[in-house]
C-alpha atoms as a PDB file:
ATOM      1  CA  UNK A   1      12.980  -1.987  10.460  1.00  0.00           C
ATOM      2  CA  UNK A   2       9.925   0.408  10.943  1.00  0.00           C
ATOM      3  CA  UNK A   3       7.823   0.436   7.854  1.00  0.00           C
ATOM      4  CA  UNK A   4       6.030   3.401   6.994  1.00  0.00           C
ATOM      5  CA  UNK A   5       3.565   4.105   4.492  1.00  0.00           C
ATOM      6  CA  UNK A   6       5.050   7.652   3.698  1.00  0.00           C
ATOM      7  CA  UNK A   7       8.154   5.680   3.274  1.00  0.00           C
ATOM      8  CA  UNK A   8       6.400   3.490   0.253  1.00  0.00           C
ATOM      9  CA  UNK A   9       4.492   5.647  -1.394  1.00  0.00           C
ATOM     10  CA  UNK A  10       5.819   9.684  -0.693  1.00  0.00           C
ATOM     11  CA  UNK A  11       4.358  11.317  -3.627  1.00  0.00           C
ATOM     12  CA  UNK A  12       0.430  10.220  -1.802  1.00  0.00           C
ATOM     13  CA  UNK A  13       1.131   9.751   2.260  1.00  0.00           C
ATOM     14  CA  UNK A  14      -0.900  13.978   2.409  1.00  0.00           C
ATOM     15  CA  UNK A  15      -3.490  11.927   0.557  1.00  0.00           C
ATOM     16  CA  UNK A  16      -4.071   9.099   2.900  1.00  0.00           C
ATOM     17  CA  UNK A  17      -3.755  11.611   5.895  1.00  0.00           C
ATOM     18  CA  UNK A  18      -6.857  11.029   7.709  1.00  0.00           C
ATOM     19  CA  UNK A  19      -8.729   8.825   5.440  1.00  0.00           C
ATOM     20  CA  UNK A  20      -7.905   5.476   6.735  1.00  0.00           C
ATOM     21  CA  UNK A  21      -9.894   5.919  10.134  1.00  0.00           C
ATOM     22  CA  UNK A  22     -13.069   6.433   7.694  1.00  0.00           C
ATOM     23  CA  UNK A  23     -12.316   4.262   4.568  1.00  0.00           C
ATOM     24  CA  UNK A  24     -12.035   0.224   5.697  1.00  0.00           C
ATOM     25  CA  UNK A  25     -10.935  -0.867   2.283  1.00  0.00           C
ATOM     26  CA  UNK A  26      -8.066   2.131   2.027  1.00  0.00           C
ATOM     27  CA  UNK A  27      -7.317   0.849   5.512  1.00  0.00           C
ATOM     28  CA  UNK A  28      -7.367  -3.008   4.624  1.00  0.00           C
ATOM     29  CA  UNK A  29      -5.000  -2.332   1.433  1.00  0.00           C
ATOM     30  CA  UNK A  30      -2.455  -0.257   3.655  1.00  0.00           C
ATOM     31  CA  UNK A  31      -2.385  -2.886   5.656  1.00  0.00           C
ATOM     32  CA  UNK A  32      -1.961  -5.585   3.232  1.00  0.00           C
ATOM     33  CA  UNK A  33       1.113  -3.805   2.140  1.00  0.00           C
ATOM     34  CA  UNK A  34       2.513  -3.518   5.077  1.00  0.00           C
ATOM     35  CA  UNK A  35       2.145  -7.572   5.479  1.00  0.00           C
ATOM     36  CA  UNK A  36       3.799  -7.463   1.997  1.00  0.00           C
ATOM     37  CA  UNK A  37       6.738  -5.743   2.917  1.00  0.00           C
ATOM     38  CA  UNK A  38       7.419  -7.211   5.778  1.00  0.00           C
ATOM     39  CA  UNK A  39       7.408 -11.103   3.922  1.00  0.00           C
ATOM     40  CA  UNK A  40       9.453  -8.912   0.972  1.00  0.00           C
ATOM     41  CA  UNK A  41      12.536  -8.428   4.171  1.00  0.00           C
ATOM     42  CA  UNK A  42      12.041 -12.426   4.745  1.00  0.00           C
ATOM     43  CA  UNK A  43      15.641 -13.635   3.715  1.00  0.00           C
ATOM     44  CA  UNK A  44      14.479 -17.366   3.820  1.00  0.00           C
ATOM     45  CA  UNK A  45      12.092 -16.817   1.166  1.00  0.00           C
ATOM     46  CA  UNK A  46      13.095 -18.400  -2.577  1.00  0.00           C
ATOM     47  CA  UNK A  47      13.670 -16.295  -5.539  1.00  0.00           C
ATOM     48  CA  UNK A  48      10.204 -17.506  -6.948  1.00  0.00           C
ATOM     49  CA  UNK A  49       8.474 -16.562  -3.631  1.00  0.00           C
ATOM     50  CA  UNK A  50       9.885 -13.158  -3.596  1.00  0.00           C
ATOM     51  CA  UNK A  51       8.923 -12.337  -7.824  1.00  0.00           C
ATOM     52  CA  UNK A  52       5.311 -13.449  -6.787  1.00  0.00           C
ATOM     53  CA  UNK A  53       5.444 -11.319  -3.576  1.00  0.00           C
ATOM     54  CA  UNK A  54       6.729  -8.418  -5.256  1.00  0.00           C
ATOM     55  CA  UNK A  55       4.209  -8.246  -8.011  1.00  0.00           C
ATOM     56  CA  UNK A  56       1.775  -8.702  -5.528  1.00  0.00           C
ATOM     57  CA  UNK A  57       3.254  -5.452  -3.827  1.00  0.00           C
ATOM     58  CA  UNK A  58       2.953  -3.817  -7.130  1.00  0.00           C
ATOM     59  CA  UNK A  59      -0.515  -4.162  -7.444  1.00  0.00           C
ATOM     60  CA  UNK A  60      -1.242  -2.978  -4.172  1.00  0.00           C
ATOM     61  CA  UNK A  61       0.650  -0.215  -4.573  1.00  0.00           C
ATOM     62  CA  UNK A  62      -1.188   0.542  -8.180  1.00  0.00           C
ATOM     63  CA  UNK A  63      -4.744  -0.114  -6.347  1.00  0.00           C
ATOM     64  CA  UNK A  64      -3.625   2.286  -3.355  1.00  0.00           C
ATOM     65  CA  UNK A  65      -2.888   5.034  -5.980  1.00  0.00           C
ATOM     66  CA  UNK A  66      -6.377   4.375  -7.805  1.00  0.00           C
ATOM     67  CA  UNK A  67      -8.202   4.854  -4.509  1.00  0.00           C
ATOM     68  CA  UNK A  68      -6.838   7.693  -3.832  1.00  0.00           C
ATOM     69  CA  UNK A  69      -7.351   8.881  -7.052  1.00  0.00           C
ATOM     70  CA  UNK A  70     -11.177   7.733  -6.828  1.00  0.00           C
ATOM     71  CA  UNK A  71     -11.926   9.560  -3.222  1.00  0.00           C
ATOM     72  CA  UNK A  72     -10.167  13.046  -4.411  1.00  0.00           C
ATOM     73  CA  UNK A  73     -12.325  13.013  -7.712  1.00  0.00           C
ATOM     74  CA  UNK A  74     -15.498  12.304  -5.278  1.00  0.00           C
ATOM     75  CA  UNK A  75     -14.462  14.885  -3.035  1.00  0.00           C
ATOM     76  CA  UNK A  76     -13.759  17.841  -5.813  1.00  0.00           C
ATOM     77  CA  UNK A  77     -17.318  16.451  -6.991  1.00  0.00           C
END
């Protein structure tokens, strides 16, 4: 399975368009996701492995959407 970021978070993948050449940490969370995701498809993983996994997902997702948040305030700035 391909992951793509557009994919896991539609509503900001315009948003991150060009950005993650230029911003390390937006580049580091993306790809912290990604590393997420792909433990999150793991099938040999326990049920307790997968709850703390998938919170951990949810808070990168949740930081993701504040940095975005942060760099188009800075830009309209």
């Amino acid at each position: 399975m391909t992951w793509e970021l557009s994919d896991e978070l539609p509503e900001l993948s315009n948003a991150f368009l060009g950005r993650t050449e230029t911003d390390a940490l937006l580049s580091e969370a993306i790809e912290d996701l990604k590393k997420v995701t792909a433990l999150l498809d793991d099938t040999s993983i326990t049920a307790t492995e997968r709850a703390e996994w998938a919170h951990i997902r949810s808070e990168l997702v949740n930081e993701l959407r504040r940095m975005v948040k942060r760099n188009l305030r800075s830009i309209s700035n």
